[in-house]
N, C-alpha and C. Protein backbone atom coordinates (compact mmCIF):
# COMPACT_ATOMS: atom_id res chain seq x y z
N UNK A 1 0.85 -1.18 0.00
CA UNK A 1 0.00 0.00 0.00
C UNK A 1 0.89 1.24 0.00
N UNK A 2 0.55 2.07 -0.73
CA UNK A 2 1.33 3.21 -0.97
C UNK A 2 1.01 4.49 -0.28
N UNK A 3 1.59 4.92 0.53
CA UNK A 3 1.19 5.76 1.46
C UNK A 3 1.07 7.24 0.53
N UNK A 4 0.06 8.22 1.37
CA UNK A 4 -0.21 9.45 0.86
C UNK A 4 1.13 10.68 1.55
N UNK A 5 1.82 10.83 1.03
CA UNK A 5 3.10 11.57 1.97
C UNK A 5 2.66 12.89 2.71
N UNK A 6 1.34 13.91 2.22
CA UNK A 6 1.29 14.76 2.83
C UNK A 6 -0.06 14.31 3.63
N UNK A 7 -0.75 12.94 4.19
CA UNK A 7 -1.63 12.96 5.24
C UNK A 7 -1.16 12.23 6.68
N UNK A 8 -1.70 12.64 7.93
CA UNK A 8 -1.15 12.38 9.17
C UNK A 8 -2.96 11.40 9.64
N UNK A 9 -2.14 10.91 10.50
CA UNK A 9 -3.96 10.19 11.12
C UNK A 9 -3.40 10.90 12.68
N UNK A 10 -3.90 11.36 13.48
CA UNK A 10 -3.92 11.25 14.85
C UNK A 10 -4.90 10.98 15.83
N UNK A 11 -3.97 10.53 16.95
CA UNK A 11 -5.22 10.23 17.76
C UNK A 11 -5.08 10.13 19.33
N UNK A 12 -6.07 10.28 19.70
CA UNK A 12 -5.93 11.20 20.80
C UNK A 12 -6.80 9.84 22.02
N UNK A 13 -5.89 8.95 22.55
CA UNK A 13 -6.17 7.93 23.41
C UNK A 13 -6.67 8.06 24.53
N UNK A 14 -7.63 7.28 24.91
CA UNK A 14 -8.52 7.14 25.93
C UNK A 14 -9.28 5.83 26.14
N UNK A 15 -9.59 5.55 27.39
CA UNK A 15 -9.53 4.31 27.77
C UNK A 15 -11.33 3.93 27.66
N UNK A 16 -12.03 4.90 27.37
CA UNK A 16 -13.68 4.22 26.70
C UNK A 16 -13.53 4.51 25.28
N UNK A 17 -12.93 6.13 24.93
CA UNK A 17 -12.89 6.32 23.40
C UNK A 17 -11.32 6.96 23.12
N UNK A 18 -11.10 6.48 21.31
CA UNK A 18 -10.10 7.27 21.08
C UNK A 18 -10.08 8.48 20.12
N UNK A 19 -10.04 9.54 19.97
CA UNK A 19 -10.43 10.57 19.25
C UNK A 19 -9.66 10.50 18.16
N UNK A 20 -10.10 10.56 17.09
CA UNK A 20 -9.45 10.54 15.68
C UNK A 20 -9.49 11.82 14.66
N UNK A 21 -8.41 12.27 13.94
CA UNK A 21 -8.49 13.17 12.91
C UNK A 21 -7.54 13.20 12.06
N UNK A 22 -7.96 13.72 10.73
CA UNK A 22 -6.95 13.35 9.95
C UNK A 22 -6.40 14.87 9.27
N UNK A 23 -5.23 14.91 8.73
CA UNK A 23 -4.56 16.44 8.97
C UNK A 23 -3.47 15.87 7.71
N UNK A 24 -3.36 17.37 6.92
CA UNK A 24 -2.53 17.41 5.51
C UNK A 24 -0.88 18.39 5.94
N UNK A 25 -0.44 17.85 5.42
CA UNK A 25 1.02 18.85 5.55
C UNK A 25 1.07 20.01 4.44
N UNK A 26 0.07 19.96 3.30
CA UNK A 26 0.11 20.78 2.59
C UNK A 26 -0.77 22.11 2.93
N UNK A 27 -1.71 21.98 3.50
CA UNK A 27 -2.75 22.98 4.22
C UNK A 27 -2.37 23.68 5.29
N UNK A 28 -1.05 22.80 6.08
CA UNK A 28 -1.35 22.93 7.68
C UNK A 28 -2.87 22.59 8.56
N UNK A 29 -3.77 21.85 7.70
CA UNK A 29 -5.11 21.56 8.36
C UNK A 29 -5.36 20.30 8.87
N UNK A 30 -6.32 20.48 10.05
CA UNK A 30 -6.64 19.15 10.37
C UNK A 30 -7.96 18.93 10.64
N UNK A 31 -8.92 17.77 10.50
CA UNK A 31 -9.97 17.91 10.47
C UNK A 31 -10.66 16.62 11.75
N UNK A 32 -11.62 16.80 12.58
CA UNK A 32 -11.59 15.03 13.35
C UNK A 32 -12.57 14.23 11.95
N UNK A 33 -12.29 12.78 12.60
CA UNK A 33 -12.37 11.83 12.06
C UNK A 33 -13.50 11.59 12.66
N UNK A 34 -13.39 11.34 14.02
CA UNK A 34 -14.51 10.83 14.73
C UNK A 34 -13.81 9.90 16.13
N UNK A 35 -14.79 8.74 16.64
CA UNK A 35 -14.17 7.95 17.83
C UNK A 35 -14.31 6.69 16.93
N UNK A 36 -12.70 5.88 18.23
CA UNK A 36 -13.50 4.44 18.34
C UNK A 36 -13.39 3.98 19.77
N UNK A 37 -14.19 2.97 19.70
CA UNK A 37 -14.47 2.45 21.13
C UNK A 37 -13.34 1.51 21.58
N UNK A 38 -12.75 2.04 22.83
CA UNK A 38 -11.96 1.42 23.26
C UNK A 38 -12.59 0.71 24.30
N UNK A 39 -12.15 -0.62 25.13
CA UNK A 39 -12.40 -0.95 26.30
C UNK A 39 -11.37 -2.14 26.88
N UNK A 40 -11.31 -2.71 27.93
CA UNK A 40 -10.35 -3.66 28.39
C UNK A 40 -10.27 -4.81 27.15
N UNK A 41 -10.87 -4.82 26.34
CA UNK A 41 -10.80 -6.09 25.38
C UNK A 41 -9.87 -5.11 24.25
N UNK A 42 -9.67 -4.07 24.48
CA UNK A 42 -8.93 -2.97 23.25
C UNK A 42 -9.92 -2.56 22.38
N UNK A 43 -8.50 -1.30 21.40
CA UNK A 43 -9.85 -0.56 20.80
C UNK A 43 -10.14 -1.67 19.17
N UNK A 44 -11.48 -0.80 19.13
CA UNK A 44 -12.07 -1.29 17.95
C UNK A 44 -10.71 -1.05 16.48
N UNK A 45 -10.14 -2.46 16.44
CA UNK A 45 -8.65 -2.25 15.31
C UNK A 45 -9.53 -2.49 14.03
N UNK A 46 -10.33 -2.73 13.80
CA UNK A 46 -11.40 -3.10 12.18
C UNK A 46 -11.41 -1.27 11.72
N UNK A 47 -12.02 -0.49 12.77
CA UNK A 47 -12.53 0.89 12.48
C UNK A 47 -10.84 1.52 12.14
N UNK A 48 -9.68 1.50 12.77
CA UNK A 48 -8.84 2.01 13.22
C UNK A 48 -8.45 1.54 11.43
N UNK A 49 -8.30 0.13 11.13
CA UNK A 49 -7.58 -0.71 9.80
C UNK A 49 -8.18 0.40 8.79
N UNK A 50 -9.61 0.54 8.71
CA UNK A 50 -10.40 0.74 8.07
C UNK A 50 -10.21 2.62 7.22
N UNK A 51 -9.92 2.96 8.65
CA UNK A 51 -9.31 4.80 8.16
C UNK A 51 -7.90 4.95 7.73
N UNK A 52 -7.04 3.87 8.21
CA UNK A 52 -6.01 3.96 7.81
C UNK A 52 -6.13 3.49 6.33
N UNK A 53 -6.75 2.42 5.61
CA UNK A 53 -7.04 1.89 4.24
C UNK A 53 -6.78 3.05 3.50
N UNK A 54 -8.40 3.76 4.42
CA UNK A 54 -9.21 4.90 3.10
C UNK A 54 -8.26 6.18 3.70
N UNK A 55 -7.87 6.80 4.17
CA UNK A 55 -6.67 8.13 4.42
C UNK A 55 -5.31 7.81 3.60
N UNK A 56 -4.65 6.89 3.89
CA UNK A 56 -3.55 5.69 3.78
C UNK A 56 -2.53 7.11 4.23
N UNK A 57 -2.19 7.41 4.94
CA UNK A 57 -1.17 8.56 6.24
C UNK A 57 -0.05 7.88 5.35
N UNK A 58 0.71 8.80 6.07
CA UNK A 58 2.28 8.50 5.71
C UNK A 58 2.74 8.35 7.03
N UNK A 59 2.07 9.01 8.07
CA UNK A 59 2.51 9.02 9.55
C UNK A 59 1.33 8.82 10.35
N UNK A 60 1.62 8.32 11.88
CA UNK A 60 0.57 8.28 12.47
C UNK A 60 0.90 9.14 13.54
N UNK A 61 0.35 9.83 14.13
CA UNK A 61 0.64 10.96 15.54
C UNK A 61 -0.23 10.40 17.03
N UNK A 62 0.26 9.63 17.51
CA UNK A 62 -0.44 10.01 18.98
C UNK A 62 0.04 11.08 19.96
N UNK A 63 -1.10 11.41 20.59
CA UNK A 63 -1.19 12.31 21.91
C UNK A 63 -0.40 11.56 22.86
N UNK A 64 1.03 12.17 23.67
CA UNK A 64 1.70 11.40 25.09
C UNK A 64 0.97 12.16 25.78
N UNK A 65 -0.07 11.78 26.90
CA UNK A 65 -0.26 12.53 27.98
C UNK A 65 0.87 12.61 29.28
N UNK A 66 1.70 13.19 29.05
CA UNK A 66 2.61 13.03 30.41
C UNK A 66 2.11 14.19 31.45
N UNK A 67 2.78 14.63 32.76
CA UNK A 67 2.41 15.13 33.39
C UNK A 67 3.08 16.47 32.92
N UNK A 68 2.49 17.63 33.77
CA UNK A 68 2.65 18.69 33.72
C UNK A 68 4.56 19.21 33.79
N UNK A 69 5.25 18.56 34.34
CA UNK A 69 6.65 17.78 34.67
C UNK A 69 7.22 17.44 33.42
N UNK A 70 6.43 17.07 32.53
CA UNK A 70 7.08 16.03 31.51
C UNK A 70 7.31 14.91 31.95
N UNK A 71 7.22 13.76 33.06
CA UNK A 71 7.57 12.76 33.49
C UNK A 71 5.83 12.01 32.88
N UNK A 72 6.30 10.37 33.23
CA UNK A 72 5.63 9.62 32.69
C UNK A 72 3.75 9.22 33.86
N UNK A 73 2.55 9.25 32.86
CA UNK A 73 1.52 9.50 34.11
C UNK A 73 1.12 7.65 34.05
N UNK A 74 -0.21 7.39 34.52
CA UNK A 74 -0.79 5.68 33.90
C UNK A 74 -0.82 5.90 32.49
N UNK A 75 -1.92 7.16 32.26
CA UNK A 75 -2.23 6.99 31.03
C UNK A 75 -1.04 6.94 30.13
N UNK A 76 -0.04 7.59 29.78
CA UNK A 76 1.04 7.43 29.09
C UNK A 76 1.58 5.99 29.01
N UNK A 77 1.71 4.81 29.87
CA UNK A 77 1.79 3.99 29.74
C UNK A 77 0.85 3.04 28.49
N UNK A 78 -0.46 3.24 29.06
CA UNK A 78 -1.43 2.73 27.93
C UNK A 78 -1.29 3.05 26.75
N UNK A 79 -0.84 4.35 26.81
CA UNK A 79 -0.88 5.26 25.17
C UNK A 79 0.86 4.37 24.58
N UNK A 80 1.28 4.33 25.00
CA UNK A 80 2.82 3.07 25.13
C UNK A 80 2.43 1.81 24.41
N UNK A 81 1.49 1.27 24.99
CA UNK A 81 0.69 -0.24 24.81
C UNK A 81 0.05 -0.13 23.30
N UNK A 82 -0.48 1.01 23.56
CA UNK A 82 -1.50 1.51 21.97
C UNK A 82 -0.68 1.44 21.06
N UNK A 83 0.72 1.72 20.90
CA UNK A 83 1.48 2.70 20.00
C UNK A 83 2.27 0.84 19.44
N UNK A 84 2.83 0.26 20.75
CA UNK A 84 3.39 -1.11 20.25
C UNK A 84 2.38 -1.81 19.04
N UNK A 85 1.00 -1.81 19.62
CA UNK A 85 -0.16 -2.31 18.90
C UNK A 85 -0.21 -1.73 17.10
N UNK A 86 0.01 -0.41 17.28
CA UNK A 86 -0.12 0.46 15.80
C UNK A 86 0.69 0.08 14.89
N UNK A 87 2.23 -0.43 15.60
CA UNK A 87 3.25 -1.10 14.71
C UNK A 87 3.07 -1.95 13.50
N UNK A 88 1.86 -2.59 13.74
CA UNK A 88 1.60 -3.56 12.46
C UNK A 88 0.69 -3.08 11.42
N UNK A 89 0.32 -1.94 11.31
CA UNK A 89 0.22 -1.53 10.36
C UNK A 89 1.76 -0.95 9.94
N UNK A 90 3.04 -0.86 10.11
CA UNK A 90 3.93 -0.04 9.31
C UNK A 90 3.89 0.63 8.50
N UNK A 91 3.53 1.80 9.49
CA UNK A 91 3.73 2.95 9.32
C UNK A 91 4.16 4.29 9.95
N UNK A 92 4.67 4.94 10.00
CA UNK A 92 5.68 5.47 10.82
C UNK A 92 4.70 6.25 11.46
N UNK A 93 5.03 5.97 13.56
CA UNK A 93 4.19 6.49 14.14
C UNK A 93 5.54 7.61 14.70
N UNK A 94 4.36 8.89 14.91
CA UNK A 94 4.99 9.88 15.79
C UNK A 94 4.58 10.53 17.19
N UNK A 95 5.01 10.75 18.33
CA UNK A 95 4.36 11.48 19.24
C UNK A 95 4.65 12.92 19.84
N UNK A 96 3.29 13.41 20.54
CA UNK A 96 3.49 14.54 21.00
C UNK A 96 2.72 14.57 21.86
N UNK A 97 3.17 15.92 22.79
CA UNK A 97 2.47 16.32 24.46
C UNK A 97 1.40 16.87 23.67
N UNK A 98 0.33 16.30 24.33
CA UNK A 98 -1.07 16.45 24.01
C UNK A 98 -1.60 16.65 25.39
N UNK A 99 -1.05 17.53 26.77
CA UNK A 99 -2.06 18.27 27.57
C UNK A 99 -2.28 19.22 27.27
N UNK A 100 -3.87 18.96 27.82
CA UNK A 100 -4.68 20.09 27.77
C UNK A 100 -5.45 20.16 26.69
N UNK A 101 -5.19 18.79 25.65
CA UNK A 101 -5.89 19.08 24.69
C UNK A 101 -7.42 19.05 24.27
N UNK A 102 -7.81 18.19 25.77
CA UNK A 102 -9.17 18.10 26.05
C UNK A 102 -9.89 19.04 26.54
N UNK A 103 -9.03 19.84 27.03
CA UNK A 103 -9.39 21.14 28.17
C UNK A 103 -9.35 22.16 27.13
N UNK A 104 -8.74 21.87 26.16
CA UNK A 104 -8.96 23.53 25.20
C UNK A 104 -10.03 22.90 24.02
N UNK A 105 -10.25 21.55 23.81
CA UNK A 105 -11.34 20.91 23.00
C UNK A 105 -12.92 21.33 23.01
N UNK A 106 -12.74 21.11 24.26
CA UNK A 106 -14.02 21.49 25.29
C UNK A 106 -14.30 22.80 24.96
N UNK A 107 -13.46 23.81 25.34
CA UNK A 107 -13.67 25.09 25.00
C UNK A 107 -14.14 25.54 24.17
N UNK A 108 -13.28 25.65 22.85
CA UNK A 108 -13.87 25.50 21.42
C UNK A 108 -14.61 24.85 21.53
N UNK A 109 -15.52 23.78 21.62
CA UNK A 109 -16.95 23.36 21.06
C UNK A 109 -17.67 24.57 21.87
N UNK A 110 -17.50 24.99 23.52
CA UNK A 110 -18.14 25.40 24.12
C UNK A 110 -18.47 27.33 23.60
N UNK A 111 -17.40 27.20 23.04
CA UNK A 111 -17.58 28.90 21.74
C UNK A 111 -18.18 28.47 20.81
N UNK A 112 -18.39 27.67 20.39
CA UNK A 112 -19.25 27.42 18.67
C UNK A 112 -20.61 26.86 19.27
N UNK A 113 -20.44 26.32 20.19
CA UNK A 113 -21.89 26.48 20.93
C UNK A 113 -22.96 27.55 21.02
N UNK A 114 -22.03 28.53 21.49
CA UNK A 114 -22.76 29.86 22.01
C UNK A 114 -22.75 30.70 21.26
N UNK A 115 -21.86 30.87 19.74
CA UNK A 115 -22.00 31.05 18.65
C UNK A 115 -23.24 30.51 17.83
N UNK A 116 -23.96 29.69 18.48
CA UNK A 116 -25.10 28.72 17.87
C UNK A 116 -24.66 27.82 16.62
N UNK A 117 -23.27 27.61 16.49
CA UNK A 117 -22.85 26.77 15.64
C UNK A 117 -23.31 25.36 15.72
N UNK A 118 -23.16 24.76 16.79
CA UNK A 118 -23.27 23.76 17.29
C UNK A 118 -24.21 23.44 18.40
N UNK A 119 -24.94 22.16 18.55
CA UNK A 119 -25.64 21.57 19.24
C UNK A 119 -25.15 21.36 20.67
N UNK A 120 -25.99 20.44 21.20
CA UNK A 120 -25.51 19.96 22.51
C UNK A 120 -23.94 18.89 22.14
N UNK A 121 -23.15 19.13 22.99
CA UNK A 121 -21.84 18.93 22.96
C UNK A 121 -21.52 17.48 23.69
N UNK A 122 -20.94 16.62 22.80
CA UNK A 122 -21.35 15.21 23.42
C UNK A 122 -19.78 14.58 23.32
N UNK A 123 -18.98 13.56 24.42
CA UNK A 123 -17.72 13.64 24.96
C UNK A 123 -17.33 13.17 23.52
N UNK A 124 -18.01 12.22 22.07
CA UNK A 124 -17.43 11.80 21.61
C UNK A 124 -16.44 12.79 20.61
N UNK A 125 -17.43 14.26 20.19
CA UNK A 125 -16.81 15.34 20.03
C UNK A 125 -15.64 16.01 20.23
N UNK A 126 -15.64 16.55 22.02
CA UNK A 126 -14.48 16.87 22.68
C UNK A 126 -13.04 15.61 22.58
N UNK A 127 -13.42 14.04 22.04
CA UNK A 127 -12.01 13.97 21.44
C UNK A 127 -11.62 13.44 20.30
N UNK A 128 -13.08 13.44 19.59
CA UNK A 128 -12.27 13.73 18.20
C UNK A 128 -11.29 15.69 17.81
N UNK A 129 -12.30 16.32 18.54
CA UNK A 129 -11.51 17.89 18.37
C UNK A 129 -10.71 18.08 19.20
N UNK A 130 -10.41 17.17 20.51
CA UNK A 130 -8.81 16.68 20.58
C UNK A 130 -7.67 16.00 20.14
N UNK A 131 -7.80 15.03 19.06
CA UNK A 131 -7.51 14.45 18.55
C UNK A 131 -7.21 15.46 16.91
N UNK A 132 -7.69 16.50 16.71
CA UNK A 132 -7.43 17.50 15.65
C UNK A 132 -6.66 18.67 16.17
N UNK A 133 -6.85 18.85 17.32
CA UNK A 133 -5.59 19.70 18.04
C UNK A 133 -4.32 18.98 18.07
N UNK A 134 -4.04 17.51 18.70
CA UNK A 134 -3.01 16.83 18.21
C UNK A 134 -2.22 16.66 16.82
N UNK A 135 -3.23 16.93 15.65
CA UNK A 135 -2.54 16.85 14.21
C UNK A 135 -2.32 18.10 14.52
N UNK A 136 -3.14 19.21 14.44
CA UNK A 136 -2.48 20.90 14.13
C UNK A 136 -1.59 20.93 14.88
N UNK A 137 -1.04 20.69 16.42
CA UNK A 137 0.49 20.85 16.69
C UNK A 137 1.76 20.15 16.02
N UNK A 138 1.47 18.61 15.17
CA UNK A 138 2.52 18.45 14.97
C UNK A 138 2.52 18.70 13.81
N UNK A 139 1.38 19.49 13.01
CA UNK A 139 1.69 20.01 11.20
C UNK A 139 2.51 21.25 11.88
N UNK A 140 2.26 22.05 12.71
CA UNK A 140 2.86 23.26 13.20
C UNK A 140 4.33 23.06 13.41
N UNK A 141 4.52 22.07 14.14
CA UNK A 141 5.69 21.50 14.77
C UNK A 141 6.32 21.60 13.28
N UNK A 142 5.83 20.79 12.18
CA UNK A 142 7.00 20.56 11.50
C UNK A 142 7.39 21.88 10.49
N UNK A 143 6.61 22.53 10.57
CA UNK A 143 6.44 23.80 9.22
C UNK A 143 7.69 24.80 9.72
């Protein structure tokens, strides 16, 4: 499979859902994807196979949640576990500090809200548009 060189998949890990979006190096844009359902049995890898098919990334970006410190939290561990898992698709994964990205996710929906852009604001939202804050820092990062 021949990868697309200017698309990124990211995603933004969590232990019921994982927030997804997909982001161009030629735009600097990123857009969410949507969730998949994660749970102790892992996340849904059919949905995960399935965007990677139809996007086909050149890179993959997860969110490290580390602490405010930079040192390592639980969740960073899991997001560790996730990332070994992503390997078999080969394709080159990348990471970045992704705090706060839920906390400024939230926000923005909560302005386009009151803008009347948007409806009632539902968690699967806040991380897919965390999961699109994760691509826009590392298209930023690299420009």
């Amino acid at each position: 499979m021949l990868s697309n060189n200017n698309v990124i998949i990211a995603f933004d890990f969590g232990l019921r859902r994982i927030g997804c979006a997909v982001g161009q190096n030629i735009t600097n844009t990123a857009t969410p994807l949507g969730t998949i359902k994660n749970s102790a049995a892992g996340p849904d890898w059919k949905k995960i196979e399935a965007w990677i098919n139809e996007w086909n990334p050149a890179i993959l970006v997860v969110g490290l949640p580390n602490h405010a410190d930079g040192s390592k939290s639980q969740m960073t561990i899991d997001v560790e576990k996730f990332i070994s898992k992503l390997q078999i698709f080969n394709i080159s994964i990348k990471t970045i500090d992704e705090r706060y990205t839920s906390i400024e996710a939230r926000e923005i929906l909560k302005n386009e809200r009151q803008l009347g852009l948007r409806k009632r604001i539902q968690k699967e939202m806040i991380d897919a548009t965390a999961a699109t804050l994760i691509a826009k820092r590392w298209l930023n990062k690299k420009s």
